[in-house]
N, C-alpha and C. Protein backbone atom coordinates (compact mmCIF):
# COMPACT_ATOMS: atom_id res chain seq x y z
N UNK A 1 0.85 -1.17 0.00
CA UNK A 1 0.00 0.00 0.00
C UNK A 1 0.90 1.24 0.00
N UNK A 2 1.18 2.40 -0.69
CA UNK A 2 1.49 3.30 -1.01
C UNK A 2 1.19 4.48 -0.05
N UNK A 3 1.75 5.26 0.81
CA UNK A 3 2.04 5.78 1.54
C UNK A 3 1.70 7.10 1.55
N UNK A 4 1.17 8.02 1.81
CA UNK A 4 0.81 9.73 1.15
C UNK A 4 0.77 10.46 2.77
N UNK A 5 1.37 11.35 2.86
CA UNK A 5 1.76 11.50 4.13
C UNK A 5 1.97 13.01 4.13
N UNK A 6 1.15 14.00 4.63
CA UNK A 6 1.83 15.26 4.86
C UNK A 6 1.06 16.34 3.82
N UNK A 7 0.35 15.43 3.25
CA UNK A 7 0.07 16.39 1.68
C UNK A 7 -1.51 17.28 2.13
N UNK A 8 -2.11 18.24 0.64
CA UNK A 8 -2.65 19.11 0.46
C UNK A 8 -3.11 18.37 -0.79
N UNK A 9 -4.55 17.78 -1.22
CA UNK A 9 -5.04 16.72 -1.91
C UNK A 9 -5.62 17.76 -2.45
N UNK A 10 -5.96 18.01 -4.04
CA UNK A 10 -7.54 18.62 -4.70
C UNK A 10 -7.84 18.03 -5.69
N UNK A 11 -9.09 18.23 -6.23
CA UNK A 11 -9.55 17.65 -7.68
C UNK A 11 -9.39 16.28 -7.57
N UNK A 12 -9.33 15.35 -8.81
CA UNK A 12 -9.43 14.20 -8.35
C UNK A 12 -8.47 13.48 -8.06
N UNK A 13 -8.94 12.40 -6.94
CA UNK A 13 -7.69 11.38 -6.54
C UNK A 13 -8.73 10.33 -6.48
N UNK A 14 -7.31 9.64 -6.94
CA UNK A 14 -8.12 7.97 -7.13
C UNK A 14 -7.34 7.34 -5.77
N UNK A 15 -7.81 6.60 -4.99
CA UNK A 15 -7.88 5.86 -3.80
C UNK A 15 -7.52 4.60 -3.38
N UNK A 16 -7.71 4.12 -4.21
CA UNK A 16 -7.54 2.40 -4.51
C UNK A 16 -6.27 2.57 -3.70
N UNK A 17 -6.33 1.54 -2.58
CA UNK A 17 -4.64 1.01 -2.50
C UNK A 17 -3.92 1.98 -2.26
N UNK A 18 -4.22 3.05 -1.53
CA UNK A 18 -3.40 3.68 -0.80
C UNK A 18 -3.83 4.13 0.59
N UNK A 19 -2.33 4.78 1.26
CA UNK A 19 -2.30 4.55 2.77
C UNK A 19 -2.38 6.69 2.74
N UNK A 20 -3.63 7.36 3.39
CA UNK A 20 -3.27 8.67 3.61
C UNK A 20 -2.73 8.68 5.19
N UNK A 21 -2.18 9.53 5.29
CA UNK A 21 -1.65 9.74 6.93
C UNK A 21 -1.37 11.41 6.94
N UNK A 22 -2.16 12.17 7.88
CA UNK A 22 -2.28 13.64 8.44
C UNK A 22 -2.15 14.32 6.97
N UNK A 23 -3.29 13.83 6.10
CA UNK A 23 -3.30 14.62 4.63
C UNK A 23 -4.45 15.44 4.84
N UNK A 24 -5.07 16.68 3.93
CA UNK A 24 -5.55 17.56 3.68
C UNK A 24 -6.37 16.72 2.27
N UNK A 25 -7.88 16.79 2.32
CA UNK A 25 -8.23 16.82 1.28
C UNK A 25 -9.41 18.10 1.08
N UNK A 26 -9.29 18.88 -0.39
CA UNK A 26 -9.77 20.29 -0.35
C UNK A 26 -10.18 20.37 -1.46
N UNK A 27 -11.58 20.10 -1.50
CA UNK A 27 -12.37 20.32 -3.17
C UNK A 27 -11.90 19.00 -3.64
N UNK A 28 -11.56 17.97 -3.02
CA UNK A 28 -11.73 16.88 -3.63
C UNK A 28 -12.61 16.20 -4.20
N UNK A 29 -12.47 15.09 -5.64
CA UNK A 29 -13.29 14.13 -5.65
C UNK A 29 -12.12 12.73 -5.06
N UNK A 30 -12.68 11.96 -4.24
CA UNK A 30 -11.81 10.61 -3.59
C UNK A 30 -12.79 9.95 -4.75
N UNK A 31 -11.69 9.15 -5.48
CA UNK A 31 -12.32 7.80 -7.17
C UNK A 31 -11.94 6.47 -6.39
N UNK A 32 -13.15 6.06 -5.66
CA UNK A 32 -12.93 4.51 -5.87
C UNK A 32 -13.21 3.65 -7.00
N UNK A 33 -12.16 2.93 -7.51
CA UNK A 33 -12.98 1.99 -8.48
C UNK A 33 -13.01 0.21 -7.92
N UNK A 34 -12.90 0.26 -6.64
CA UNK A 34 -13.19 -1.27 -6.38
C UNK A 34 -12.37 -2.30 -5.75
N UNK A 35 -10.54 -1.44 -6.18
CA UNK A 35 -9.53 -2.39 -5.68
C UNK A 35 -9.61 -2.57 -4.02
N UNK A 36 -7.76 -2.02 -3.95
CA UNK A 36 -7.69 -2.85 -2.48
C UNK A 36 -8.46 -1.47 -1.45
N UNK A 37 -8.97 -1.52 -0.68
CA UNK A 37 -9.63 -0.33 0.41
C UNK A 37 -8.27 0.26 1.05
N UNK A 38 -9.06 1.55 0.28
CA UNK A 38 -7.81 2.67 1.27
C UNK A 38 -7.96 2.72 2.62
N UNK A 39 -6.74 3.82 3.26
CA UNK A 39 -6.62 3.98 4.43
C UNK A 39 -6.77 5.66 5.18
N UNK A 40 -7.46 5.81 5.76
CA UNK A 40 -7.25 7.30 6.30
C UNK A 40 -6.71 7.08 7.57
N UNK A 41 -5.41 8.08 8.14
CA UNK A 41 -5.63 8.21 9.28
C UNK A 41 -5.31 9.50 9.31
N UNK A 42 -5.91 10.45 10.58
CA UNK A 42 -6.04 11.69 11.13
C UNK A 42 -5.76 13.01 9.86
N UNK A 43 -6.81 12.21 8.80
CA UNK A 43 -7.00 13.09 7.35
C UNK A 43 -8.41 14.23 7.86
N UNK A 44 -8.20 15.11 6.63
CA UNK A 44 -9.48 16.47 7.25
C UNK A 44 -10.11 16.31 5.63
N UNK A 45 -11.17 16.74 5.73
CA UNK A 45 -12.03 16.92 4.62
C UNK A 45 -12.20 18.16 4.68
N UNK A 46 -12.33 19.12 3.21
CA UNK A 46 -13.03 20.01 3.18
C UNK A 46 -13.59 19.95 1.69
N UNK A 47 -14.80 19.70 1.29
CA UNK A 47 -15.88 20.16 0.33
C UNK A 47 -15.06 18.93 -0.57
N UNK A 48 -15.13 18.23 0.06
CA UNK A 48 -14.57 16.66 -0.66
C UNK A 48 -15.58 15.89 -0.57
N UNK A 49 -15.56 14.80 -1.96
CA UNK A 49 -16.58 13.67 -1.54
C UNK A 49 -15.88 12.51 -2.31
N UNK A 50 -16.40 11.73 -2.33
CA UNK A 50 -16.67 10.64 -3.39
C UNK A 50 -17.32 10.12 -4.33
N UNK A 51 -16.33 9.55 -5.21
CA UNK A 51 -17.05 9.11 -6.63
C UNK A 51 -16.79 7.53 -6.94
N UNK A 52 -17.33 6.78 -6.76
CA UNK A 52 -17.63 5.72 -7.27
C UNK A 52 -17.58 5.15 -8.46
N UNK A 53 -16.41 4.52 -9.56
CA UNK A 53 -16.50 3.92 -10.06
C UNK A 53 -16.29 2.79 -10.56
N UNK A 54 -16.41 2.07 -11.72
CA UNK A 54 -15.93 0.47 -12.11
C UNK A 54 -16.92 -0.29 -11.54
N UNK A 55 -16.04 -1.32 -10.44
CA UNK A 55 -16.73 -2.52 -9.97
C UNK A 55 -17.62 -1.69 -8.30
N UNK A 56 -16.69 -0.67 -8.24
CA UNK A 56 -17.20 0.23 -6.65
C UNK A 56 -18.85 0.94 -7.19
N UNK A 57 -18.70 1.44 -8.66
CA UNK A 57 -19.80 2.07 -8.65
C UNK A 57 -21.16 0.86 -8.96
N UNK A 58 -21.00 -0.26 -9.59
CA UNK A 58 -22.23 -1.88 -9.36
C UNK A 58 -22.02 -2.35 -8.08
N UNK A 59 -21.21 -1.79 -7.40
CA UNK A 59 -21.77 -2.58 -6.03
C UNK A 59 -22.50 -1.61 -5.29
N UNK A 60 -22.51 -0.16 -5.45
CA UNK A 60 -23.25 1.18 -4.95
C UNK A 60 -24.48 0.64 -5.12
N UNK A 61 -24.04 0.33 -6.76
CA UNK A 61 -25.68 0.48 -7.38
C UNK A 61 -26.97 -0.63 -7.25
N UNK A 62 -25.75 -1.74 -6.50
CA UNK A 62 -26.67 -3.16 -6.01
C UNK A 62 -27.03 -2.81 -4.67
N UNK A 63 -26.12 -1.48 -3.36
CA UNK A 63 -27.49 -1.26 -2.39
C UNK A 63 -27.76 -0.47 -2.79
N UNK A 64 -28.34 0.10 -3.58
CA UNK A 64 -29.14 1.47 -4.11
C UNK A 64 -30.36 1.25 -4.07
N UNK A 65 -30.01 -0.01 -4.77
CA UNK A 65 -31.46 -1.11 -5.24
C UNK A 65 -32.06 -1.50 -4.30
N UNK A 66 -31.35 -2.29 -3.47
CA UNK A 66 -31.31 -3.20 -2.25
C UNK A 66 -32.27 -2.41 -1.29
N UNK A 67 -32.08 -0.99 -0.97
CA UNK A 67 -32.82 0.03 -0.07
C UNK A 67 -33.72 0.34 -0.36
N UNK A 68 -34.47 0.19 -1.98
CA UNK A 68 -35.73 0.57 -2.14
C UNK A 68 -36.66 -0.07 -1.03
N UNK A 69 -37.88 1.23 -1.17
CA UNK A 69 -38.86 0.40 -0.24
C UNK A 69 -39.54 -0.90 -0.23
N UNK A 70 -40.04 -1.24 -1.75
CA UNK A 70 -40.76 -2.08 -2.22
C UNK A 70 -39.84 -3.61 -1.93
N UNK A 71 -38.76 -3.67 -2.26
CA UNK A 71 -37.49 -4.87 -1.90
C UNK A 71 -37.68 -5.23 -0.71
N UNK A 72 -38.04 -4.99 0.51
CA UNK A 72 -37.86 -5.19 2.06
C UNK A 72 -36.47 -5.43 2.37
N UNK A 73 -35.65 -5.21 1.93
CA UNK A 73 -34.29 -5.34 2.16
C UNK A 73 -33.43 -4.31 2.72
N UNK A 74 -34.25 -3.20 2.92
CA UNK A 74 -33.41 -2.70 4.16
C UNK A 74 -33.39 -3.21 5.39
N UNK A 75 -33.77 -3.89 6.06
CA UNK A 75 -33.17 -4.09 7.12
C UNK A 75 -31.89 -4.61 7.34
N UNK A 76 -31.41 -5.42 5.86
CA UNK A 76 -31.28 -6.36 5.91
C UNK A 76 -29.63 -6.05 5.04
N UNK A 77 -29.47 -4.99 4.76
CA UNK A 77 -28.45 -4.20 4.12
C UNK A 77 -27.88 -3.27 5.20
N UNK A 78 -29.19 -2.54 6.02
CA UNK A 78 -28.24 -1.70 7.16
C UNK A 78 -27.76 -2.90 8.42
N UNK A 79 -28.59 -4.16 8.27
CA UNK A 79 -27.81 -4.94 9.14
C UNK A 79 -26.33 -5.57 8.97
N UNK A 80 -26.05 -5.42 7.66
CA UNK A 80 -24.82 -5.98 6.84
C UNK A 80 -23.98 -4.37 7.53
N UNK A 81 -24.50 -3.39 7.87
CA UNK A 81 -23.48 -2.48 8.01
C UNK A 81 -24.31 -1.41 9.07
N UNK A 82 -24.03 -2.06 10.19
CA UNK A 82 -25.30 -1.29 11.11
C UNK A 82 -24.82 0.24 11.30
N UNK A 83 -23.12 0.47 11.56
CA UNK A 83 -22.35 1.69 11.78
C UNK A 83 -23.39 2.92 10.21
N UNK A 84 -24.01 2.32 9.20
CA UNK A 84 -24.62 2.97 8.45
C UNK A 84 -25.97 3.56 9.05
N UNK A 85 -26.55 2.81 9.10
CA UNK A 85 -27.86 2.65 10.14
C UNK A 85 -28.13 3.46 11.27
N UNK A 86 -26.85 3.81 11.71
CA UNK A 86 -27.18 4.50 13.30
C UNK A 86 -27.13 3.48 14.40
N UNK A 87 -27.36 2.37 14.23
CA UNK A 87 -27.60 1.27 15.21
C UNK A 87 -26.28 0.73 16.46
């Protein structure tokens, strides 16, 4: 895992497989596309988000689905990830 340490992040960064440590992200987009799960530690956000794509953005889009009302499968998706849920 690749190491990023110290920095001032903007625009897009792709995520995959890397390690941030006491980085700045500012007007970011963070690009997952699916690989290995990054790492944050004691990183700051400002007016940053995420973007989802590849295999990251069909698995979004399978609980997207999953949460409709009509499916009954929310419970059953925020139970797969209760820290989502509030629970």
């Amino acid at each position: 895992m690749a190491d990023i340490k110290n920095q001032t992040l903007q625009g897009r960064q792709v995520i995959d497989g890397k390690s941030f440590i006491d980085c700045e992200f500012q007007n970011a987009q963070m690009v997952y596309k699916g690989g290995p799960a990054p790492n944050f530690t004691n990183c700051r956000f400002t007016k940053s988000g995420f973007v989802f794509e590849n295999e990251a953005a069909n698995t979004m889009n399978l609980l997207r689905a999953m949460l409709q009302p009509q499916t009954n499968m929310r419970p059953f998706v925020l139970g797969m990830m209760p820290e989502i849920g509030g629970n």
